[in-house]
C-alpha atoms as a PDB file:
ATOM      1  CA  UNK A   1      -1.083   3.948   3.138  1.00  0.00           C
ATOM      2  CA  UNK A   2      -1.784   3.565   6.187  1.00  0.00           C
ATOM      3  CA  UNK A   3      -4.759   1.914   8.209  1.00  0.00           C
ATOM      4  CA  UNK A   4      -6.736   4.072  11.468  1.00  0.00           C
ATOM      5  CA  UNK A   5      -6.621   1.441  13.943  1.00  0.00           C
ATOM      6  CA  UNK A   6      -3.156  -0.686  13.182  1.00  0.00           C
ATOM      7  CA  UNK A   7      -1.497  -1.598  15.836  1.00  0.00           C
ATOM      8  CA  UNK A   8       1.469  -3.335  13.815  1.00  0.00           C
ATOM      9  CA  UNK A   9       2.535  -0.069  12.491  1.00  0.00           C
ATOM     10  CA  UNK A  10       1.053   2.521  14.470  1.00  0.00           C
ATOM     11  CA  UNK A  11      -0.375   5.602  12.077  1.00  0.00           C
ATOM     12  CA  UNK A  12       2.041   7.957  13.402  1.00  0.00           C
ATOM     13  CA  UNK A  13       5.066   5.787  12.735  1.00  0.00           C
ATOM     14  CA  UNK A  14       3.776   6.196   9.045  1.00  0.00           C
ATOM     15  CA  UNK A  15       3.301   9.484   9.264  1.00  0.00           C
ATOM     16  CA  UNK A  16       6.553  10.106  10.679  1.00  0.00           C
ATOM     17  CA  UNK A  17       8.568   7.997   7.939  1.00  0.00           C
ATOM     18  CA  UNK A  18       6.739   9.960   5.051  1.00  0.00           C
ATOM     19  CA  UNK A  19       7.504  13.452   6.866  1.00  0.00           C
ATOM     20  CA  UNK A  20      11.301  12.153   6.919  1.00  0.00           C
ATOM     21  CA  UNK A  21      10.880  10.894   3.515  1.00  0.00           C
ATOM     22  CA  UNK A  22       9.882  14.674   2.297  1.00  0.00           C
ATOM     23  CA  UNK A  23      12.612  16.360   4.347  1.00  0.00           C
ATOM     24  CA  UNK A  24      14.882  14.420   2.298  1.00  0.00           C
ATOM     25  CA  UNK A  25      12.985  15.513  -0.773  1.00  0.00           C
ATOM     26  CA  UNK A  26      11.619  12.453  -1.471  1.00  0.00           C
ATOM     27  CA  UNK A  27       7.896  12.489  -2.861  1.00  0.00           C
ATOM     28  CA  UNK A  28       5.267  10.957  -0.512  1.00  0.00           C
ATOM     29  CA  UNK A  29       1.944  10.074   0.674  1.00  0.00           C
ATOM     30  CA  UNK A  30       0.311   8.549   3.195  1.00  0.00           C
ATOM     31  CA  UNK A  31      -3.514   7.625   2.591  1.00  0.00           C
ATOM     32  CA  UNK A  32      -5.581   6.949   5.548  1.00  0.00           C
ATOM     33  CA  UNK A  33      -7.758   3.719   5.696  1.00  0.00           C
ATOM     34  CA  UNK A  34     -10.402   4.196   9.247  1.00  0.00           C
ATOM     35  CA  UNK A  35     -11.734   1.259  10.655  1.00  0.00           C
ATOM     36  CA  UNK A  36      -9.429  -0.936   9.701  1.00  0.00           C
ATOM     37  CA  UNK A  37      -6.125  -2.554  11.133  1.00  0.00           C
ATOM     38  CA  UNK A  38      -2.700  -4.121   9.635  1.00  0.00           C
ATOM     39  CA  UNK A  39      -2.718  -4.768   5.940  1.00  0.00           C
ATOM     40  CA  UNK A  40      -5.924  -3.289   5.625  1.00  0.00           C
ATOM     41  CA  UNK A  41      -7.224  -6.625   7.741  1.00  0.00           C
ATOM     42  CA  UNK A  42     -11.293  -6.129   9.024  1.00  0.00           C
ATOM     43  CA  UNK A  43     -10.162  -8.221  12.116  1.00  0.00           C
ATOM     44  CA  UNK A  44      -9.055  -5.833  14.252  1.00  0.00           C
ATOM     45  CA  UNK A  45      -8.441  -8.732  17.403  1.00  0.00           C
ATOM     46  CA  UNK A  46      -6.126 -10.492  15.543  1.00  0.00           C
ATOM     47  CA  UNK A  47      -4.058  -8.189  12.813  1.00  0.00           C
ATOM     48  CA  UNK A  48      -1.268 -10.994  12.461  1.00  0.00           C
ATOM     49  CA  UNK A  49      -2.769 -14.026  11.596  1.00  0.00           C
ATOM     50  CA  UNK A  50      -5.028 -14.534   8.578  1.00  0.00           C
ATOM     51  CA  UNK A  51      -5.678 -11.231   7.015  1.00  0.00           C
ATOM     52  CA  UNK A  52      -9.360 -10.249   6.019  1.00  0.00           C
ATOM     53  CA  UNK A  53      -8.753  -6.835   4.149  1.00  0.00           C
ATOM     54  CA  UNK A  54     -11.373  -5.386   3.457  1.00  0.00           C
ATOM     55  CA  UNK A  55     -11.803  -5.303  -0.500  1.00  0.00           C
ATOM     56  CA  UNK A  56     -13.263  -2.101  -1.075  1.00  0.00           C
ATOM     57  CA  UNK A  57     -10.565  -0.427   0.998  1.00  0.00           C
ATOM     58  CA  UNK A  58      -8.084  -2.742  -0.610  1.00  0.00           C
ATOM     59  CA  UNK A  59      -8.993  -2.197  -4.276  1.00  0.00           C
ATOM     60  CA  UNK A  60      -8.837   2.097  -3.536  1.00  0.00           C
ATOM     61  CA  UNK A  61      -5.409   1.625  -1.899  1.00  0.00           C
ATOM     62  CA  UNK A  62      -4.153  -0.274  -4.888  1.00  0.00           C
ATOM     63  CA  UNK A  63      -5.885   2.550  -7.317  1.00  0.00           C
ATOM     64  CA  UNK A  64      -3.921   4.783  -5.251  1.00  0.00           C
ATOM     65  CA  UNK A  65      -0.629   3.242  -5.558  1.00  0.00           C
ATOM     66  CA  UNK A  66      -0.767   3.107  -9.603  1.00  0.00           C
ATOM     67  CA  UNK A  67      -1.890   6.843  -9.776  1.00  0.00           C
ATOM     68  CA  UNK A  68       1.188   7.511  -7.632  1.00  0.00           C
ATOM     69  CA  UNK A  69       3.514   5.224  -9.716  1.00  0.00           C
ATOM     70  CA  UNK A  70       2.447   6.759 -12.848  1.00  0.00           C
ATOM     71  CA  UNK A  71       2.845  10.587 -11.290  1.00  0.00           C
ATOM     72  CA  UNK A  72       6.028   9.568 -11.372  1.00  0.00           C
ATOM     73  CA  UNK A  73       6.095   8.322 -14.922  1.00  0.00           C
ATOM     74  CA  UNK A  74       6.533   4.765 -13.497  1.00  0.00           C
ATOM     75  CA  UNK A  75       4.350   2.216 -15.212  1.00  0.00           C
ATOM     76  CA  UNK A  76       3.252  -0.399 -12.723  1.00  0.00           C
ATOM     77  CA  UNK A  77       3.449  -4.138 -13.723  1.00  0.00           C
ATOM     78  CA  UNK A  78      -0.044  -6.069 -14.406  1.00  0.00           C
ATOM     79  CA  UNK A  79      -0.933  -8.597 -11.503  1.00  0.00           C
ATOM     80  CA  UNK A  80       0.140 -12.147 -12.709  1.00  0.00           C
ATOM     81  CA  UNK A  81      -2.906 -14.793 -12.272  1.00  0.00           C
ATOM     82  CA  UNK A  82      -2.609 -17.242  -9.584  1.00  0.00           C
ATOM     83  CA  UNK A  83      -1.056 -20.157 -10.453  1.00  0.00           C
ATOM     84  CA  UNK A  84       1.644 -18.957 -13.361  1.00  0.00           C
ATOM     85  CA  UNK A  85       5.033 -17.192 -12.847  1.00  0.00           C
ATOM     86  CA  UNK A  86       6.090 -13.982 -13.822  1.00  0.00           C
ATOM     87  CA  UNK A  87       7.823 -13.599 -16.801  1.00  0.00           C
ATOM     88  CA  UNK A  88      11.829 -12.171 -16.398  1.00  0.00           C
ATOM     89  CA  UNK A  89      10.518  -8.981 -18.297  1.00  0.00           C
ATOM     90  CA  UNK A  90       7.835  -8.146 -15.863  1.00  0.00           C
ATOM     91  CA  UNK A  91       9.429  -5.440 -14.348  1.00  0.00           C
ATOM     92  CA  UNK A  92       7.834  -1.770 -13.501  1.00  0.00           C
ATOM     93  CA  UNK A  93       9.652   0.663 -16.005  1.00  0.00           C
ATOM     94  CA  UNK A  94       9.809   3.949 -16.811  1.00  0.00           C
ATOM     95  CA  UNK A  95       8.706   5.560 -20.163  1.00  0.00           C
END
């Protein structure tokens, strides 16, 4: 993932890392987010202080990360509520 206008983690650092990533032969992707900065944040002043994602973009990016996950036969761990701890079984596995 990676957001248009981030100037944390510039795009084409992303880019870069996944293209070394697949030289290695290492599946990956990089989804582009415009219009938005670090973490997906709608404040593009200030991209390190309190984060604003935006949620629409958010909620995709997080769609896309399970339907990655599960490509690779990886079953991604439900978010815990706020407020309660993880069990010590909540770990991603692998069918």
């Amino acid at each position: 993932m990676r957001a248009g206008a981030d100037t944390r983690t510039p795009p084409a650092h992303a880019q870069a890392f996944c293209d070394k990533l697949r030289a290695a032969r290492v599946d990956c992707m990089v989804d582009a987010f415009a219009g938005v900065g670090h973490l997906l944040t709608r404040d593009l002043k200030d991209q390190e202080g309190d984060i604003d994602p935006d949620p629409d973009m958010l909620a995709d990016s997080q769609r896309h990360q399970r339907e990655f996950l599960l490509s690779h036969q990886f079953a991604p761990v439900p978010p815990t509520p706020k407020g309660t701890r993880p069990s010590q079984n909540s770990k991603a596995t692998r069918p």
